[in-house]
N, C-alpha and C. Protein backbone atom coordinates (compact mmCIF):
# COMPACT_ATOMS: atom_id res chain seq x y z
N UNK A 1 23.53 150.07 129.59
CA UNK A 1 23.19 148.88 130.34
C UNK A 1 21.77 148.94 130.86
N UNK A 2 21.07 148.41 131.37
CA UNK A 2 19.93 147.52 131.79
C UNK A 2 20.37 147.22 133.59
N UNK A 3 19.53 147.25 134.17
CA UNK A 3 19.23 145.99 135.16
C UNK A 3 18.13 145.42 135.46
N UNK A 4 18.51 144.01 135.92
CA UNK A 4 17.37 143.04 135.86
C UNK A 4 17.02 142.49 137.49
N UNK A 5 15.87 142.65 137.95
CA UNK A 5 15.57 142.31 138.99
C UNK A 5 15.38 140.87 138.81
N UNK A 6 16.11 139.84 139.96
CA UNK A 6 15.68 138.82 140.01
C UNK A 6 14.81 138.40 140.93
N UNK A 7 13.96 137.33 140.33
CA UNK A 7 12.47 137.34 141.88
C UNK A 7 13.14 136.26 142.65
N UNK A 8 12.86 136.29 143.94
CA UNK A 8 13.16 135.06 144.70
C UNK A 8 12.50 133.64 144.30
N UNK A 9 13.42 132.86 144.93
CA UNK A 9 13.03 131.51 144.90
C UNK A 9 12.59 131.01 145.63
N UNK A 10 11.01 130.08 145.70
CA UNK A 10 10.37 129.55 146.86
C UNK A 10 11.51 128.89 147.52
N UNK A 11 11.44 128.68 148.97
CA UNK A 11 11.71 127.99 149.46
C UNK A 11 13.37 128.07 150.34
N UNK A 12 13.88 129.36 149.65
CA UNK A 12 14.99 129.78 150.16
C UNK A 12 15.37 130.45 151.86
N UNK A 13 15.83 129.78 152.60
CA UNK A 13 16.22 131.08 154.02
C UNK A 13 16.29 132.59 153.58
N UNK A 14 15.32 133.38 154.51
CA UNK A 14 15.37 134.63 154.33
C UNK A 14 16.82 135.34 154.56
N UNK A 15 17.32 134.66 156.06
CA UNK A 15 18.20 135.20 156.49
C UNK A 15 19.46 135.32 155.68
N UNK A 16 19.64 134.04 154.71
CA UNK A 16 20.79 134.29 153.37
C UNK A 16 20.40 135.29 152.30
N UNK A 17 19.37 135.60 152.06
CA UNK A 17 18.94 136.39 151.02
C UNK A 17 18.61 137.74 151.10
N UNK A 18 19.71 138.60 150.44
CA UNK A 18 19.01 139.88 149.91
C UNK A 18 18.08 140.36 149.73
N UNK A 19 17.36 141.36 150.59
CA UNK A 19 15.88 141.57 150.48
C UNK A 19 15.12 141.60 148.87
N UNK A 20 16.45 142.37 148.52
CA UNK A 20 15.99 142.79 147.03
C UNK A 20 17.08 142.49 146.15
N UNK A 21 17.38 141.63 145.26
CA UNK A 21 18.61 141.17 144.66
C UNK A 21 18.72 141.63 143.27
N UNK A 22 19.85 142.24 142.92
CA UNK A 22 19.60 142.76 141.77
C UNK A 22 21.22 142.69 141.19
N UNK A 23 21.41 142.28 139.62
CA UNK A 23 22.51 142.30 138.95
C UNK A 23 22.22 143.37 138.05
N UNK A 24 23.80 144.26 137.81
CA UNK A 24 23.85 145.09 136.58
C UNK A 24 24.64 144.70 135.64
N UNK A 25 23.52 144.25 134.75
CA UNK A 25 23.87 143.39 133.04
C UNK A 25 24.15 144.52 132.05
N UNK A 26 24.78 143.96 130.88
CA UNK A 26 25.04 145.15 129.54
C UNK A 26 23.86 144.58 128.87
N UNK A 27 23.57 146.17 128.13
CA UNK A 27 22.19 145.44 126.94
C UNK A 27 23.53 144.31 125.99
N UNK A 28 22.50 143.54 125.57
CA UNK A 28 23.21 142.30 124.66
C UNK A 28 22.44 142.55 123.58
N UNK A 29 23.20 142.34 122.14
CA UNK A 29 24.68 142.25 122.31
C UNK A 29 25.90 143.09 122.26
N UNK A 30 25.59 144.51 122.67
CA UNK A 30 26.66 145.58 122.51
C UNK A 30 27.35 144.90 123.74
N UNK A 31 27.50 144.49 124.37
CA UNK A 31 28.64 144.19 125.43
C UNK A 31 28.80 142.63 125.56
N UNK A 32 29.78 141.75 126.02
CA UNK A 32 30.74 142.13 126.25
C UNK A 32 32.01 142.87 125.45
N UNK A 33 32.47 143.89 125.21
CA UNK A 33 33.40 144.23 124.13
C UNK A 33 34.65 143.64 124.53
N UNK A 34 35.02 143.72 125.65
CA UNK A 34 36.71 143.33 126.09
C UNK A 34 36.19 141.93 127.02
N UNK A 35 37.61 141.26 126.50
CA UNK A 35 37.68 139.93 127.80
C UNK A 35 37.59 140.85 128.62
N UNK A 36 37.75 141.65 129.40
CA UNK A 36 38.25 141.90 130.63
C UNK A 36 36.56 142.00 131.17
N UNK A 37 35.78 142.68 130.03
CA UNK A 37 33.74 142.94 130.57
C UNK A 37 33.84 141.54 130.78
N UNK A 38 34.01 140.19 129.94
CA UNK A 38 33.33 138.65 130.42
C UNK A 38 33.98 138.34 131.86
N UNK A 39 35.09 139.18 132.14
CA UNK A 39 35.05 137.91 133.36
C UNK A 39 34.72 138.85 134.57
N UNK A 40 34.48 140.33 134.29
CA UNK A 40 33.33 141.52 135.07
C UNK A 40 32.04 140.50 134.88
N UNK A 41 31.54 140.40 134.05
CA UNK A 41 30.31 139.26 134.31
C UNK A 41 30.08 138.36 135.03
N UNK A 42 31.18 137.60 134.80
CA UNK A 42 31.17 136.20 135.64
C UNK A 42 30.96 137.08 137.12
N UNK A 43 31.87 138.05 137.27
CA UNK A 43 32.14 138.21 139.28
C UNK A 43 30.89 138.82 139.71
N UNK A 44 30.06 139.50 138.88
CA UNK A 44 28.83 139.65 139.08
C UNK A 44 27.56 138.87 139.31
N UNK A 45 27.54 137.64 138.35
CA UNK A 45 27.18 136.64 138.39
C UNK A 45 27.24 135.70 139.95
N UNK A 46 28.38 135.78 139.92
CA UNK A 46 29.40 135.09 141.34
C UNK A 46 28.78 135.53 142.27
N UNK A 47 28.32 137.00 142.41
CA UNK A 47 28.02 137.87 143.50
C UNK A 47 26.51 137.61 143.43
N UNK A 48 26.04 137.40 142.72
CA UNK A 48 24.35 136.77 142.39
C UNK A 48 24.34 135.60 143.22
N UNK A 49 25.15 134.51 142.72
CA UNK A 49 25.11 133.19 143.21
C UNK A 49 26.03 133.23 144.81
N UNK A 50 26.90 133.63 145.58
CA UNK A 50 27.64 133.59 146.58
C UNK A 50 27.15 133.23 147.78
N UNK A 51 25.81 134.33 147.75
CA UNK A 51 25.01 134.03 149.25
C UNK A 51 24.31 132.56 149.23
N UNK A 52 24.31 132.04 148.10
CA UNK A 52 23.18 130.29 148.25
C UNK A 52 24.32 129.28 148.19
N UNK A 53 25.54 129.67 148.31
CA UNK A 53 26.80 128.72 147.73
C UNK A 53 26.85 127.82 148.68
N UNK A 54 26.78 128.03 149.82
CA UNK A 54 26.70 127.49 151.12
C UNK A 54 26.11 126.23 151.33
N UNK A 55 24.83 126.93 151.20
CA UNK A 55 23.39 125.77 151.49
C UNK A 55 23.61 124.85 150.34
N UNK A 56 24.23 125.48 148.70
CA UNK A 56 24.13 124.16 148.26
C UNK A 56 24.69 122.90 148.55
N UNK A 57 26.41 123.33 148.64
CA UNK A 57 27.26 122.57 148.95
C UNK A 57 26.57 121.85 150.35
N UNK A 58 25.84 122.20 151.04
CA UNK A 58 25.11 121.41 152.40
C UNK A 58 24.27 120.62 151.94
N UNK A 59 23.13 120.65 151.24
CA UNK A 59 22.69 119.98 150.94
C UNK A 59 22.24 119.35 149.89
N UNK A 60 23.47 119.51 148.51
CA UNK A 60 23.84 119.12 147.29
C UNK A 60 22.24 119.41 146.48
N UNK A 61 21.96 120.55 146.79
CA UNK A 61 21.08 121.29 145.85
C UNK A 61 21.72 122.07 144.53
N UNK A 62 20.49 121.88 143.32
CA UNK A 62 20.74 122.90 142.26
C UNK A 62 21.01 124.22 142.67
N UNK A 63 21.94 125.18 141.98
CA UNK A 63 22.22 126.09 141.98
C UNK A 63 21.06 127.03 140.96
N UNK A 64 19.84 126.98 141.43
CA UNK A 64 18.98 128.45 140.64
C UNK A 64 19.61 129.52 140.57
N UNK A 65 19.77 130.07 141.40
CA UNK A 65 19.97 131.51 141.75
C UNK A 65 21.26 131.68 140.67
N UNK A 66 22.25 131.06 140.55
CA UNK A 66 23.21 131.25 139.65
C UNK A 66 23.11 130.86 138.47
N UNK A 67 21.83 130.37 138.14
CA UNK A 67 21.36 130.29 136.36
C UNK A 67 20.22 131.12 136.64
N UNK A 68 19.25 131.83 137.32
CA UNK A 68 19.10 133.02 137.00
C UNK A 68 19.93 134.28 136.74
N UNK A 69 20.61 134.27 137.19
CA UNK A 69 22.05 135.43 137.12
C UNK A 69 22.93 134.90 135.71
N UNK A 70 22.49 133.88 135.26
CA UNK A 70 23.63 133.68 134.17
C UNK A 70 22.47 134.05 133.04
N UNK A 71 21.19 133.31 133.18
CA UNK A 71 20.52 134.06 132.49
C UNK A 71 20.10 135.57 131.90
N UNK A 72 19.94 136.01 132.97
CA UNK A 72 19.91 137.69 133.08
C UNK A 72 20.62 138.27 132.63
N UNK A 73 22.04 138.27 132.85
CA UNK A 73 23.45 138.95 132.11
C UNK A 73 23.57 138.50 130.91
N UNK A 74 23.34 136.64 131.06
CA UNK A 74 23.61 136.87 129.23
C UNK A 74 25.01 136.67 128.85
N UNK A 75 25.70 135.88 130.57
CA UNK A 75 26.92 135.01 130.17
C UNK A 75 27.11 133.75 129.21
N UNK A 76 25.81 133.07 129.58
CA UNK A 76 26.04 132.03 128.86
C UNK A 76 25.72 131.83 126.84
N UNK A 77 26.11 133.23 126.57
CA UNK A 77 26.14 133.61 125.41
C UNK A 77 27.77 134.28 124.90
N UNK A 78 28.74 134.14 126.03
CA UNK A 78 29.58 134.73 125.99
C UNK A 78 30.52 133.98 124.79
N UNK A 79 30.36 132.79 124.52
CA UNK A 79 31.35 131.77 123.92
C UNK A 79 30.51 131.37 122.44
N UNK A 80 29.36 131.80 121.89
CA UNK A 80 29.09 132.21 120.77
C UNK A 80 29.57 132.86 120.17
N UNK A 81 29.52 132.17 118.53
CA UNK A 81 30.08 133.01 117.89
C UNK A 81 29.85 134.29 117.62
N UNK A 82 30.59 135.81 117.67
CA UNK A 82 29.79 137.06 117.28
C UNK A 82 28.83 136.96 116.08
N UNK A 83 28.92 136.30 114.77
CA UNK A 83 28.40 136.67 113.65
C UNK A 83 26.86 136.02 114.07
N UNK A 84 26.93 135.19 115.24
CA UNK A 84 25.65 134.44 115.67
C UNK A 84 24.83 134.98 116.82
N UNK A 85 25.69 136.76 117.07
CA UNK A 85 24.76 137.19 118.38
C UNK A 85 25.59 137.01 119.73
N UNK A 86 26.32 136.46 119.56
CA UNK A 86 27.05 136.29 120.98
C UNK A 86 28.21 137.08 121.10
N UNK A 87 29.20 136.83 122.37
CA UNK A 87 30.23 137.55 122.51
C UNK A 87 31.92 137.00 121.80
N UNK A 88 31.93 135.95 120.95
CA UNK A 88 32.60 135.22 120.18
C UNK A 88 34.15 135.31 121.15
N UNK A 89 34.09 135.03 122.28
CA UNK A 89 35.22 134.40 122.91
C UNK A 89 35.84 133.20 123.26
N UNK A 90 36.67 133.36 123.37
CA UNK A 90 37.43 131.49 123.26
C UNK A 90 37.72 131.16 124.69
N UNK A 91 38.47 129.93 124.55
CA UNK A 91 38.47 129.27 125.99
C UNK A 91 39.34 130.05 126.54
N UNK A 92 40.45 130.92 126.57
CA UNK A 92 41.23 131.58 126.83
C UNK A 92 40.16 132.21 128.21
N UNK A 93 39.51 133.43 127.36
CA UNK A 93 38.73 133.86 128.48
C UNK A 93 37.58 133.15 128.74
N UNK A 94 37.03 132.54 129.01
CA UNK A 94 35.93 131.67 129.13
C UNK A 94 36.28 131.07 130.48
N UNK A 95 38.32 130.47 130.35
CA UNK A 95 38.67 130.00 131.48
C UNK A 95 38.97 131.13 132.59
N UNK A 96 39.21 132.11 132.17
CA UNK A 96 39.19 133.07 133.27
C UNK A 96 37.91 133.71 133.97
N UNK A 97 37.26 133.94 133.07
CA UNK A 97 35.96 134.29 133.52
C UNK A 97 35.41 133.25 134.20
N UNK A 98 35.32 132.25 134.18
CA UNK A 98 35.23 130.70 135.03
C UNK A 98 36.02 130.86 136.39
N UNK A 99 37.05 131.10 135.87
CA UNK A 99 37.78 131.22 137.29
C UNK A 99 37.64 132.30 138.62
N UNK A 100 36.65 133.02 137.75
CA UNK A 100 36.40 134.06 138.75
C UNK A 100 35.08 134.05 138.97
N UNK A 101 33.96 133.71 138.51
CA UNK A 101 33.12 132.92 138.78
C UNK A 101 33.65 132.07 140.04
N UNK A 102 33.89 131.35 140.16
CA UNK A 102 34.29 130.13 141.10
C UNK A 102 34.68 130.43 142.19
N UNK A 103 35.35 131.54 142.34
CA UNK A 103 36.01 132.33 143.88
C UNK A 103 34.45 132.51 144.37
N UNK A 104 33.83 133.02 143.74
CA UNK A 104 32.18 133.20 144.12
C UNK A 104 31.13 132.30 144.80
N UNK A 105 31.45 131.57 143.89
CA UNK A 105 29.91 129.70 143.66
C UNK A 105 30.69 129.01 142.93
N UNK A 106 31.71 128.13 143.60
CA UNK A 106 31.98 126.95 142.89
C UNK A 106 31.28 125.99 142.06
N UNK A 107 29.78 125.88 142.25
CA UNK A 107 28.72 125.12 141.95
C UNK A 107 28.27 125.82 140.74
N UNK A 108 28.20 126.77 140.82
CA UNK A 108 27.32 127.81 139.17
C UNK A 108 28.30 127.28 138.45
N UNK A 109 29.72 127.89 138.91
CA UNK A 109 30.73 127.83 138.14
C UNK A 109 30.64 126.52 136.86
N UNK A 110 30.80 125.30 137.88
CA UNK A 110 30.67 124.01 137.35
C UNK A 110 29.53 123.56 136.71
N UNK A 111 28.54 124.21 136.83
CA UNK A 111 27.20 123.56 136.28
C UNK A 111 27.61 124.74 134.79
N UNK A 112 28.02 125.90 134.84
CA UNK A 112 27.84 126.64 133.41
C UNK A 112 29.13 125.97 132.36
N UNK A 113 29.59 125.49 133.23
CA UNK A 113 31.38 125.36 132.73
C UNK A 113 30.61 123.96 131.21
N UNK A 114 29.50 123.12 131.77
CA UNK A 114 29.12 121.75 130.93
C UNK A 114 28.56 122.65 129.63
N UNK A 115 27.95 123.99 129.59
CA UNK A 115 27.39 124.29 128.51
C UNK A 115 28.77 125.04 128.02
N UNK A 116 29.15 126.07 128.49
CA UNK A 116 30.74 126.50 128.06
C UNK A 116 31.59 125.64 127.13
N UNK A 117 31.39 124.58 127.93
CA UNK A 117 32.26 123.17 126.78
C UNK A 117 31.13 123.10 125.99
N UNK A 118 30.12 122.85 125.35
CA UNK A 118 29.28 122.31 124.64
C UNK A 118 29.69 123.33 123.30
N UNK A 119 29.40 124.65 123.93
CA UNK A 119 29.32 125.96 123.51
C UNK A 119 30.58 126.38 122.36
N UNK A 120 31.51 126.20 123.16
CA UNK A 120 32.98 126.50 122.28
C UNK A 120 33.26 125.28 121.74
N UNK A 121 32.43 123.99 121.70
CA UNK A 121 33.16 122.66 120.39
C UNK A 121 32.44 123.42 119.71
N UNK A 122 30.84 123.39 119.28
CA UNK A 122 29.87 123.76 118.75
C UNK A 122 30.62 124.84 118.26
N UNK A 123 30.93 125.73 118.70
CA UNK A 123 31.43 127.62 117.84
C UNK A 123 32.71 126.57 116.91
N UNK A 124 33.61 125.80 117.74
CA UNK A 124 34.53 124.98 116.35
C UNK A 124 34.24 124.21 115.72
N UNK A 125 32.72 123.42 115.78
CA UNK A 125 32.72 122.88 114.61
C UNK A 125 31.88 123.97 113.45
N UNK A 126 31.07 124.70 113.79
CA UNK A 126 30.44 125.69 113.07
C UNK A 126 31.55 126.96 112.32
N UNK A 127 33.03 126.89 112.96
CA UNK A 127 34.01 127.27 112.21
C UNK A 127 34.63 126.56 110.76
N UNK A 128 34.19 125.70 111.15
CA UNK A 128 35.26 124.52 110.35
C UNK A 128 33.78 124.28 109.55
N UNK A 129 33.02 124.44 109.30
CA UNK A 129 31.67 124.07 108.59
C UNK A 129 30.91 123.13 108.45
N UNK A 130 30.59 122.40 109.95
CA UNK A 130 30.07 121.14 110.10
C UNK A 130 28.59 121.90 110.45
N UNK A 131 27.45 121.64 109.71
CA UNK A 131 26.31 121.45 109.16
C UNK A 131 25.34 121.09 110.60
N UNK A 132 24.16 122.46 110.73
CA UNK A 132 23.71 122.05 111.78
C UNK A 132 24.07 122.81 113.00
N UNK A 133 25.03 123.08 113.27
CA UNK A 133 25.71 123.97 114.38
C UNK A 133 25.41 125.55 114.69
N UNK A 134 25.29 125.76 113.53
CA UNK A 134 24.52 127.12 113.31
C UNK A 134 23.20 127.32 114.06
N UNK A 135 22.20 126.45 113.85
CA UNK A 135 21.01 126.65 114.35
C UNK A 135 21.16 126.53 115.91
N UNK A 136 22.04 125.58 116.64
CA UNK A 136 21.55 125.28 117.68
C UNK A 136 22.78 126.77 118.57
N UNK A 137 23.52 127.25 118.06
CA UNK A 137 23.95 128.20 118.56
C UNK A 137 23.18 129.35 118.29
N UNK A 138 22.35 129.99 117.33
CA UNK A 138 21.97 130.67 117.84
C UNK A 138 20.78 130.10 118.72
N UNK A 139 20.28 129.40 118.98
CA UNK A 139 19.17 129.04 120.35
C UNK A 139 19.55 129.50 121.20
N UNK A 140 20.63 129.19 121.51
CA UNK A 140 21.80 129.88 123.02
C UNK A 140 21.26 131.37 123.10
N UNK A 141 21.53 132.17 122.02
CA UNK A 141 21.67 133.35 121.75
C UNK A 141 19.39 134.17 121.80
N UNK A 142 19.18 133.60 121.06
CA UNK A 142 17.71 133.64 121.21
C UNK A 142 16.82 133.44 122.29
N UNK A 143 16.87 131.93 122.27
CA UNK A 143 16.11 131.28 123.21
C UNK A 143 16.50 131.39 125.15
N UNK A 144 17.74 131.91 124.93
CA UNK A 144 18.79 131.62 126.43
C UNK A 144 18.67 129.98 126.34
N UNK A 145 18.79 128.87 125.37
CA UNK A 145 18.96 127.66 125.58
C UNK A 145 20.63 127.43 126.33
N UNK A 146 20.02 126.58 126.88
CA UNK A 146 21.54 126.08 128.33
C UNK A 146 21.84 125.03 127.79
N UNK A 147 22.82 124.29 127.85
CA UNK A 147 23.24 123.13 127.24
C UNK A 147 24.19 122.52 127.95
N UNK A 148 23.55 121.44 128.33
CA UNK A 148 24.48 120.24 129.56
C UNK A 148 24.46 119.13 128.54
N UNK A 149 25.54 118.15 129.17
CA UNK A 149 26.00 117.48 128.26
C UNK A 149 27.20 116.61 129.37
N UNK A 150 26.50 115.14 130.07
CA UNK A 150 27.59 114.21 130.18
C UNK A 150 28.66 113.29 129.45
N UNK A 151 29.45 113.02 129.90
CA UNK A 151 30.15 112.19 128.66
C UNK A 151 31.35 111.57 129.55
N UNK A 152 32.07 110.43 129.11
CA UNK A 152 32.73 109.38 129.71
C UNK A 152 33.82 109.49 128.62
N UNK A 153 35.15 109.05 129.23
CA UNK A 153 36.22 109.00 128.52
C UNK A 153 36.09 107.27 127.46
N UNK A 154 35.67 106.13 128.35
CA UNK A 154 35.37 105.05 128.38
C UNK A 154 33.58 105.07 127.98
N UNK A 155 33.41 104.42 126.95
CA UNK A 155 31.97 104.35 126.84
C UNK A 155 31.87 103.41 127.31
N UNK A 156 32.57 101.92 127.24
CA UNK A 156 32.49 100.59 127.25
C UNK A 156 31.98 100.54 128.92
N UNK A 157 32.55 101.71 129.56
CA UNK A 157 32.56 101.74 131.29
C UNK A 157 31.23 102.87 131.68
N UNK A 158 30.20 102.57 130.72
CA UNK A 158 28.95 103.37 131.16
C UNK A 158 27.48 102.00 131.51
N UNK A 159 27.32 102.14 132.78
CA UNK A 159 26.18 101.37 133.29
C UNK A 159 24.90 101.90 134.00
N UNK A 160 24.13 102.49 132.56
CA UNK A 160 22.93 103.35 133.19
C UNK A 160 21.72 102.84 132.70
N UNK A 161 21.01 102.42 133.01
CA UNK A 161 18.91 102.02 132.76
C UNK A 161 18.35 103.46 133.08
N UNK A 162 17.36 103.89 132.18
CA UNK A 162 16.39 104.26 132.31
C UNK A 162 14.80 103.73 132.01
N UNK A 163 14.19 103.63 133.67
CA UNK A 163 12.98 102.66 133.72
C UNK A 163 11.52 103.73 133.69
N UNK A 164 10.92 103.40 132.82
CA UNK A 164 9.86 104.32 132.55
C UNK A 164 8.97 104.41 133.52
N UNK A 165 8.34 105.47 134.78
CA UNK A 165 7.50 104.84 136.00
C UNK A 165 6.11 106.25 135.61
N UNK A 166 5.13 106.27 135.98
CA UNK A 166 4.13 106.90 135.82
C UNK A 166 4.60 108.36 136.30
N UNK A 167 4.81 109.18 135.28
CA UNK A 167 5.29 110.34 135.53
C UNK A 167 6.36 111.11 135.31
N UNK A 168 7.14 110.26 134.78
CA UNK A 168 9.03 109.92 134.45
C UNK A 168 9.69 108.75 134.54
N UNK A 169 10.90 108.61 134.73
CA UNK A 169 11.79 107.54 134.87
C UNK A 169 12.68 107.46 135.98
N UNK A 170 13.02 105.84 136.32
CA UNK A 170 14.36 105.84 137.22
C UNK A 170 14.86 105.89 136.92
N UNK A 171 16.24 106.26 137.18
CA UNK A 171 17.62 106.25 136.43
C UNK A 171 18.65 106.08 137.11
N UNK A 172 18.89 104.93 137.01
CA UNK A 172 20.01 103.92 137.94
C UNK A 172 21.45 103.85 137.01
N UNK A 173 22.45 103.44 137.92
CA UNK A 173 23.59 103.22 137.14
C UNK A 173 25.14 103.52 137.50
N UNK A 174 26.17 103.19 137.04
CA UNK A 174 27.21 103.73 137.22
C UNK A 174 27.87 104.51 135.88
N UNK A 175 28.92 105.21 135.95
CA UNK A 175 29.86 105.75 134.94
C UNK A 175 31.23 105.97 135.54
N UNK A 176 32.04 105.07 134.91
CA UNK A 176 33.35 105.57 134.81
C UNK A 176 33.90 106.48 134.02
N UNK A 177 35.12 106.99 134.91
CA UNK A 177 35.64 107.97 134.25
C UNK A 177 37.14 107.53 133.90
């Protein structure tokens, strides 16, 4: 194994933060070998993200600190396929390791859970041999590419503009679910 120092984030309370914060990751990709190492990841992870869980839920901030920690370990490679570099696990453990994650930072949890789903259709359609899938999984695996992804049960019930303004866009709207 490896460990990876993570640097702080501007702008964070000292008093929540670990002087010196540090996760112990497996070199990748010799680990994870057993479900039982992915969802040791996640609680590690959890333990990365725990102390900012607070403030987010207060003031409906991004969760950094818990996509640096997902970065670093090299969870969010867990649901790749092995032959592609990753830890080729299914939702089985994915949902447990999630679940223990979540006792931690409900918020990491949920923000990794959108690439997790992205992650394991993608590993089934790249099973089944749909064209294309290959490349963007290994990105995951290479690049640490993250992959979010909204979506509506109802398309007909999606009401969103995006207005182009000097610098970016507004983005107004509703979505049903």
């Amino acid at each position: 194994g490896r460990s990876c120092k993570l640097p702080r984030r501007a702008g964070l309370p000292r008093a929540a933060e670990p002087a010196e914060r540090r996760i112990r990751v497996p070199d990748w990709p010799a680990a994870p070998q057993d479900p039982r190492d992915v969802i040791e990841l996640a609680r590690l992870v959890g333990l990365e993200a725990a102390p900012f869980a607070v403030r987010h839920d207060r003031e409906g901030t991004f969760v950094h600190e818990g996509y640096e920690a997902i970065r670093a370990s090299g969870y969010a490679k867990v649901a790749v396929p092995k032959e592609l570099g990753g830890g080729g696990y299914g939702l089985d453990t994915i949902c447990r390791a999630q679940a223990m994650l979540a006792r931690h930072c409900a918020n990491t949890a949920l923000a990794i859970a959108m690439h997790h789903h992205n992650v394991l259709s993608l590993a089934w359609r790249c099973r089944t041999g749909v064209q294309g899938t290959e490349s963007l999984l290994s990105r995951v695996v290479e690049e640490g590419l993250l992959l979010a992804t909204s979506g509506t049960m109802d398309q007909s019930r999606v009401d969103v503009k995006a207005v182009p303004t000097e610098g970016g866009f507004v983005v107004n709207g509703r979505k049903g679910l």
